[in-house]
Protein backbone atom coordinates (compact mmCIF):
# COMPACT_ATOMS: atom_id res chain seq x y z
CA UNK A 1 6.00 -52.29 -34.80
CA UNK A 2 2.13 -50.82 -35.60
CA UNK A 3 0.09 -51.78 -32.43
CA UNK A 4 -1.97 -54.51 -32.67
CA UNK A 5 -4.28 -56.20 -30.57
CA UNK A 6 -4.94 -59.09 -31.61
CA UNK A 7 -3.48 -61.38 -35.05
CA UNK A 8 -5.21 -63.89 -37.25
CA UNK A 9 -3.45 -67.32 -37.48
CA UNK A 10 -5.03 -69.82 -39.84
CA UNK A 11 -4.05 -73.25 -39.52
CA UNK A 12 -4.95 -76.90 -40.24
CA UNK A 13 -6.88 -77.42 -36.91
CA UNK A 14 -6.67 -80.65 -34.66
CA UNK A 15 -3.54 -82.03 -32.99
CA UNK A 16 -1.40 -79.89 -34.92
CA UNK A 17 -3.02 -76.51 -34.66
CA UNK A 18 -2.86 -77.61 -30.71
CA UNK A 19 0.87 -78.00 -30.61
CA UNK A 20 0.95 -74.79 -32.31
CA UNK A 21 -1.60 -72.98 -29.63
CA UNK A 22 0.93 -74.51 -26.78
CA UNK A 23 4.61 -73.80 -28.30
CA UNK A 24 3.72 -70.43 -29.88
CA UNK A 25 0.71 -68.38 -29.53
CA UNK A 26 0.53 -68.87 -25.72
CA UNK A 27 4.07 -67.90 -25.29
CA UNK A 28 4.02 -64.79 -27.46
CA UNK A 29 0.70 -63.80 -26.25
CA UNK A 30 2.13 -63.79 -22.52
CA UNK A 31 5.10 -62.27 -24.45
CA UNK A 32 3.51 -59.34 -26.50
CA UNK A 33 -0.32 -58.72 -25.10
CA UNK A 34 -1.04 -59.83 -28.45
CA UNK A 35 -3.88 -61.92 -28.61
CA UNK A 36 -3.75 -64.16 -31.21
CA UNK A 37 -7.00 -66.02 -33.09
CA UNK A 38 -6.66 -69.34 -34.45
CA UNK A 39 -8.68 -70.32 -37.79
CA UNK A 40 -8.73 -73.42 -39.51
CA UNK A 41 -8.49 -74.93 -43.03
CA UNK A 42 -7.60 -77.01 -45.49
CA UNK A 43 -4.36 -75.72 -47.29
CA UNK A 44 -4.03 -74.66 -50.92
CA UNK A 45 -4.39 -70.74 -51.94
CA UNK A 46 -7.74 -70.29 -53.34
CA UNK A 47 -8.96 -68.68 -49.98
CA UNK A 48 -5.76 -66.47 -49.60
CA UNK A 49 -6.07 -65.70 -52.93
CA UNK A 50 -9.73 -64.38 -52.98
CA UNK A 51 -9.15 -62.00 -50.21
CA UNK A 52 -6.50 -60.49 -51.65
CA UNK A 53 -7.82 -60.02 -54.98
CA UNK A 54 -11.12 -58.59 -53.18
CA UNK A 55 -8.70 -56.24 -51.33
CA UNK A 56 -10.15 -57.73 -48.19
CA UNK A 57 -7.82 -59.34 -46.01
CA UNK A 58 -8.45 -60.83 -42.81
CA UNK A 59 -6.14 -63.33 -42.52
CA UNK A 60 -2.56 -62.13 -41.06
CA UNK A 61 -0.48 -65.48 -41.19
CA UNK A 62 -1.12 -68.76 -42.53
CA UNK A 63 0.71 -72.02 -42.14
CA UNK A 64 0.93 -73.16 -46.11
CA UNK A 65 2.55 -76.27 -47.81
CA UNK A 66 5.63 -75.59 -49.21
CA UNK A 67 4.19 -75.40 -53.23
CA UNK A 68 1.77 -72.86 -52.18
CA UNK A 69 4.02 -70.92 -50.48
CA UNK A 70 6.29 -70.50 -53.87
CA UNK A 71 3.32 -70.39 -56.18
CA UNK A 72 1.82 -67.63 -53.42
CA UNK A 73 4.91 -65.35 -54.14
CA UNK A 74 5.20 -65.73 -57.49
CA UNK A 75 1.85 -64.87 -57.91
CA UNK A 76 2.16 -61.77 -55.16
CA UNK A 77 -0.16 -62.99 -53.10
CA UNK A 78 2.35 -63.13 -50.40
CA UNK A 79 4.43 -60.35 -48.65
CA UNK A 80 7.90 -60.59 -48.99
CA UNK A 81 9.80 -61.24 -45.51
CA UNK A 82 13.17 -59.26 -44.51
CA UNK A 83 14.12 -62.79 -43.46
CA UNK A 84 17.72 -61.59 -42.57
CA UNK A 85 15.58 -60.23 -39.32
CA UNK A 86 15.05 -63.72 -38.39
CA UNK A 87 16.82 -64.44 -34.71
CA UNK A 88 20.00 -66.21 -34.80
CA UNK A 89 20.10 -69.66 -33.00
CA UNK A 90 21.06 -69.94 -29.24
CA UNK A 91 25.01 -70.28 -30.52
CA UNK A 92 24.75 -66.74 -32.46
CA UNK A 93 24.79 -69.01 -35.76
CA UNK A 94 22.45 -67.13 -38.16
CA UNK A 95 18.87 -68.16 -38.98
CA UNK A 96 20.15 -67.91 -42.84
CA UNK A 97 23.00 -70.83 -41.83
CA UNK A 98 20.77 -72.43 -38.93
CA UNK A 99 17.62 -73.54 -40.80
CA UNK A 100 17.68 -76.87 -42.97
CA UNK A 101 18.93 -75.76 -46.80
CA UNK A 102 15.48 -75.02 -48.43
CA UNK A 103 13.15 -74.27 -45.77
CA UNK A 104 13.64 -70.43 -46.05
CA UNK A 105 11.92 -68.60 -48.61
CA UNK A 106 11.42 -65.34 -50.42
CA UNK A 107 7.43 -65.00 -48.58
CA UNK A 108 7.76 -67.87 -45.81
CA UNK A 109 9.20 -69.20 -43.14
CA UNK A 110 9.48 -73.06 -42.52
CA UNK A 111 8.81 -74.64 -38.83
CA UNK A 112 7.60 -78.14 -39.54
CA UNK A 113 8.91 -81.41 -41.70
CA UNK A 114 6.22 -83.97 -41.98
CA UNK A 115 5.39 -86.81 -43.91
CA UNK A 116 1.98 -88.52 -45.93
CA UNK A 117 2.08 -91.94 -44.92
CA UNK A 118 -0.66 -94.43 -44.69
CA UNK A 119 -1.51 -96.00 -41.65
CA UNK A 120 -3.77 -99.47 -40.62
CA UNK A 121 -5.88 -100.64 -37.57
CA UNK A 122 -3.15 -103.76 -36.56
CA UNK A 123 -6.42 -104.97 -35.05
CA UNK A 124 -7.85 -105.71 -38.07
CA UNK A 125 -4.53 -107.38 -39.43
CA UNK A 126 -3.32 -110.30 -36.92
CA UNK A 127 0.01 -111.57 -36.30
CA UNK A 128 1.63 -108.75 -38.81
CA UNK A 129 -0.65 -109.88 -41.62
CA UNK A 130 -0.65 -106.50 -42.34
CA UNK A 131 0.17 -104.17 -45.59
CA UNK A 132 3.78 -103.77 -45.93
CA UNK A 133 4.28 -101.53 -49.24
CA UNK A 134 2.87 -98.82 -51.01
CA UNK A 135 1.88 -102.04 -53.48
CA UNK A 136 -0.44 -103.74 -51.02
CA UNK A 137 -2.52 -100.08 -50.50
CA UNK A 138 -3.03 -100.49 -54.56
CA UNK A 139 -3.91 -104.27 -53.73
CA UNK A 140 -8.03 -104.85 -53.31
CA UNK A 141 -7.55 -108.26 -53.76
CA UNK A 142 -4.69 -109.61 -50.56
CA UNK A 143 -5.97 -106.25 -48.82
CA UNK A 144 -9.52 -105.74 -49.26
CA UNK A 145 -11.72 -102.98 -48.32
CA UNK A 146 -11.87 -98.87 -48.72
CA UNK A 147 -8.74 -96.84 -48.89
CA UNK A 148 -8.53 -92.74 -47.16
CA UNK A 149 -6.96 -90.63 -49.56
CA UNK A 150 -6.62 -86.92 -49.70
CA UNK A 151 -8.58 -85.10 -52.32
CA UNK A 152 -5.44 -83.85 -54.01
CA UNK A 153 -3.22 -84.86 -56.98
CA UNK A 154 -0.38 -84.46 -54.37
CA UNK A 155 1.41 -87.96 -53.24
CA UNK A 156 -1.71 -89.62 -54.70
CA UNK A 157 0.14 -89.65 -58.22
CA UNK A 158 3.77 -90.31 -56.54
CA UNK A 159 2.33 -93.20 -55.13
CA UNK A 160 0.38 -94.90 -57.95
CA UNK A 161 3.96 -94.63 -59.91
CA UNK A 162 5.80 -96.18 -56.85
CA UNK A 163 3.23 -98.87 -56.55
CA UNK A 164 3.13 -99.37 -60.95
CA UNK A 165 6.58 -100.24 -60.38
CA UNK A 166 8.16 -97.03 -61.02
CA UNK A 167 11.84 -96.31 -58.72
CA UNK A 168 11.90 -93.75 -56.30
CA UNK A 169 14.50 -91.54 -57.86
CA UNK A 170 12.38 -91.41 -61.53
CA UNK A 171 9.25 -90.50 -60.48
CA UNK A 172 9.42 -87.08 -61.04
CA UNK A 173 11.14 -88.01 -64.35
CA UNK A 174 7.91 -89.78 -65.33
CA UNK A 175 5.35 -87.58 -63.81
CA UNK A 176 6.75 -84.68 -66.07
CA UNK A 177 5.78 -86.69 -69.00
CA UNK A 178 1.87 -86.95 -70.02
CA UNK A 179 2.71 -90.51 -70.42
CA UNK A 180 3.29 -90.72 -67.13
CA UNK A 181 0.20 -88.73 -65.66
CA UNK A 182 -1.43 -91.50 -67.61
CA UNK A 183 0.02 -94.15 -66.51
CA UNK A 184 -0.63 -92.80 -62.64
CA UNK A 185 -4.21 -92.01 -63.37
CA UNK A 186 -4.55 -95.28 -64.81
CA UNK A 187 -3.15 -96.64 -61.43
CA UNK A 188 -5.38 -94.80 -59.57
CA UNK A 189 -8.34 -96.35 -61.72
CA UNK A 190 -7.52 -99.61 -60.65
CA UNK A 191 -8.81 -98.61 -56.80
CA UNK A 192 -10.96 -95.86 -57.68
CA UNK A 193 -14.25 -97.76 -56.64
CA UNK A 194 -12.73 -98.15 -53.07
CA UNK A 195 -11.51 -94.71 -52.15
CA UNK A 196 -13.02 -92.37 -49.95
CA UNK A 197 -11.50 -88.62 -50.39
CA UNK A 198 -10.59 -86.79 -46.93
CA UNK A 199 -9.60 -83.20 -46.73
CA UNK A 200 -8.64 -82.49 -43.08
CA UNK A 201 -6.25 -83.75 -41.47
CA UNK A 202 -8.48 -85.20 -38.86
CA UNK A 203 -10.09 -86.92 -41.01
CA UNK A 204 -7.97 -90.38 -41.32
CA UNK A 205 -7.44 -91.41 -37.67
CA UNK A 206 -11.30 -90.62 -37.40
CA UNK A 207 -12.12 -92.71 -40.89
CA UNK A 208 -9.93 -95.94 -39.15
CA UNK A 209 -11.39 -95.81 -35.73
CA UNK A 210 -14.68 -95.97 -37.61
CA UNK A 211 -13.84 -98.85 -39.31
CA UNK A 212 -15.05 -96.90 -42.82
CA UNK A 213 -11.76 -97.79 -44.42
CA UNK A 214 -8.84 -100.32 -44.64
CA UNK A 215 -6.10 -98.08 -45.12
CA UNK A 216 -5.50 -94.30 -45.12
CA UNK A 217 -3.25 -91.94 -46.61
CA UNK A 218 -2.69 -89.66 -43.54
CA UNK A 219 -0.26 -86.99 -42.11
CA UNK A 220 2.03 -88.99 -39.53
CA UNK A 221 1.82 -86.50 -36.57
CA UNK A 222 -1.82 -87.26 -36.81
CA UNK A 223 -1.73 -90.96 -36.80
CA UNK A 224 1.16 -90.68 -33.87
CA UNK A 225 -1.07 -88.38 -31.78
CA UNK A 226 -3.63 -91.61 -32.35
CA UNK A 227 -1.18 -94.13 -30.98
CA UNK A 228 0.16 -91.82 -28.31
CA UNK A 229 -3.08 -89.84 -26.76
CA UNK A 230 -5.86 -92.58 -27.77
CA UNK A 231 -4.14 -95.63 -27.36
CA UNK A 232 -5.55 -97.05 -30.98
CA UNK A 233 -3.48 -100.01 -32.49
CA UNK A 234 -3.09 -97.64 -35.63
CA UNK A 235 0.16 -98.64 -37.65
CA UNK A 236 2.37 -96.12 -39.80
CA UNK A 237 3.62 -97.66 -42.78
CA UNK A 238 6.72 -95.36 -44.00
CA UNK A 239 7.30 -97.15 -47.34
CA UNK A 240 6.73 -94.60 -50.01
CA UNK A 241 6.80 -91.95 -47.52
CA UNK A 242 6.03 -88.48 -49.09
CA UNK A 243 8.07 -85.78 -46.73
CA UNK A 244 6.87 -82.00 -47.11
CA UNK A 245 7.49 -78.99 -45.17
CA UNK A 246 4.74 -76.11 -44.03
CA UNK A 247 5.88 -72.53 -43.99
CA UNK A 248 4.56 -69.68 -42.04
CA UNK A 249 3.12 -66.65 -45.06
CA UNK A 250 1.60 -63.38 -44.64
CA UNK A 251 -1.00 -63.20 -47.42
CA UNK A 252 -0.52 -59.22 -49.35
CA UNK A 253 -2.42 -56.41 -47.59
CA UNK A 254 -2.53 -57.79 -44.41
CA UNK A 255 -4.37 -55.81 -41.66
CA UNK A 256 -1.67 -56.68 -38.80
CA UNK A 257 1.12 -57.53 -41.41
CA UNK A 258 4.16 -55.85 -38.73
CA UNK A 259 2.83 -57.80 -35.96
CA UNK A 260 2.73 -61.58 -38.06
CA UNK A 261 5.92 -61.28 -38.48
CA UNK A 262 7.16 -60.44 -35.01
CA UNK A 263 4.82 -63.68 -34.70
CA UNK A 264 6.61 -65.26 -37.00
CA UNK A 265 10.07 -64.80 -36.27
CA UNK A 266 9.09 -65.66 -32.55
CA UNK A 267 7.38 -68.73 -33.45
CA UNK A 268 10.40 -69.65 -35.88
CA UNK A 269 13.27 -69.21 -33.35
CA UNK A 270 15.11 -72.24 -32.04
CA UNK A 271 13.42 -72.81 -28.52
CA UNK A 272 9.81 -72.55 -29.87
CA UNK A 273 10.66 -75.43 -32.54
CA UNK A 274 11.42 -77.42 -29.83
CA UNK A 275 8.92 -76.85 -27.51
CA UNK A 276 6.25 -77.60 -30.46
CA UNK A 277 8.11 -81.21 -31.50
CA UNK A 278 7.01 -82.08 -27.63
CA UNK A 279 3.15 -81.67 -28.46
CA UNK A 280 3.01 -83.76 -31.74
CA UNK A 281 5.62 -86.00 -33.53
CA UNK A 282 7.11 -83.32 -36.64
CA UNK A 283 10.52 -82.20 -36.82
């Protein structure tokens, strides 16, 4: 391994970059003398993207979505990882056979499942008055008031199909039709006066407690660190649930790249998991 003294880690900040700070980078750093700095932002690959095209890299591992972390590798963005390094579980069974099918890739390494839900104050809704279905956040008039959603076609297009009446199991099936995009954005249009766009993660639990919107789209480890570490009357509602995984990349041209990845395959290995599940509610 080259020496290095210190590694870049970019994140999404907040409760989750937190439960990252406490289940991996403290460890390893006690572990390695590797100091590790945490950076935060908002996901997608235009940032990764622009350093390596600039041949400046600075960034040595980020936490990605699972979309960008294919689209990163196909487009070389990302280094490829000898994953068949990765340590085999406490039993000896092998990371390749250990991790959920699908959460190993060609450039990353998965360490989270999470879901989009969107959440309510219950204070604001008496006696379970609440919204129940991904239909009553698409209903202004029995709901009324702003909804949170994240500036992203992402779940915001799954959702306006669920809620247009579209099953579960077709939505892809219409989404890959332009019809389809239509008839989403067309869903969409029907609340587009009462949205207000979020980008971090932070963002929702904030927007609820402020009483700024209704309803939120929102990432339910956020919304649970709400309930559990603020006490707010914040409720998840799982119907139409949108389930996603983030992966650990090294973006191409690294400056530490031999060190990430002793990061990562320390921060990937079973007892780090589930130290991290103890500090915010993802699997």
């Amino acid at each position: 391994v080259q020496a290095a003294d210190a590694i870049t880690a970019v994140s999404w900040g907040g409760a989750y970059t937190k439960s990252q700070i406490e289940a991996y980078h403290k460890p390893f750093e006690a572990k390695t003398g590797i100091q590790i700095n945490s950076q935060d932002y908002n996901g997608g690959l235009a940032e990764v993207r622009a350093q390596v095209e600039a041949g400046n890299v600075t960034w040595d591992v980020v936490d990605m979505e699972l979309s960008d972390a294919v689209r990163g590798c196909d487009e070389g963005i990302l280094e490829p990882l000898p994953l068949s390094d990765l340590p085999p579980a406490p039993d000896g069974t092998a990371a390749a056979d250990d991790f959920i099918a699908g959460t190993l890739h060609d450039c990353a390494v998965a360490t989270i499942v999470w879901s989009t839900i969107f959440s309510y104050d219950e204070e604001k809704y008496p006696g379970g008055s609440g919204p129940k279905t991904i239909a009553d956040f698409f209903d202004t008039e029995k709901f009324p008031g702003k909804r949170g959603l994240r500036k992203s076609p992402k779940v915001n297009l799954e959702w306006a199909l669920l809620a247009d009446g579209v099953a579960a199991d077709k939505v892809y099936e219409v989404l890959a039709t332009d019809a389809g995009v239509e008839r989403a954005f067309a869903k969409l249009d029907s609340i587009k006066d009462d949205v207000i766009w979020w980008e971090a993660g932070a963002q929702p639990p904030q927007m609820l407690a402020d009483g700024e919107v209704a309803m939120t789209s929102a990432y339910n480890g956020r919304v649970f660190n709400a309930v559990a570490t603020e006490n707010k009357a914040f409720n998840i509602v799982w119907d139409g649930q949108v389930w996603d995984l983030d992966l650990w990349g090294i973006p191409t041209g690294a400056p530490n790249k031999d060190a990430a990845w002793e990061f990562i395959k320390f921060s990937t290995d079973t007892q780090r998991l589930a130290d991290q599940a103890s500090w915010i509610s993802y699997s």
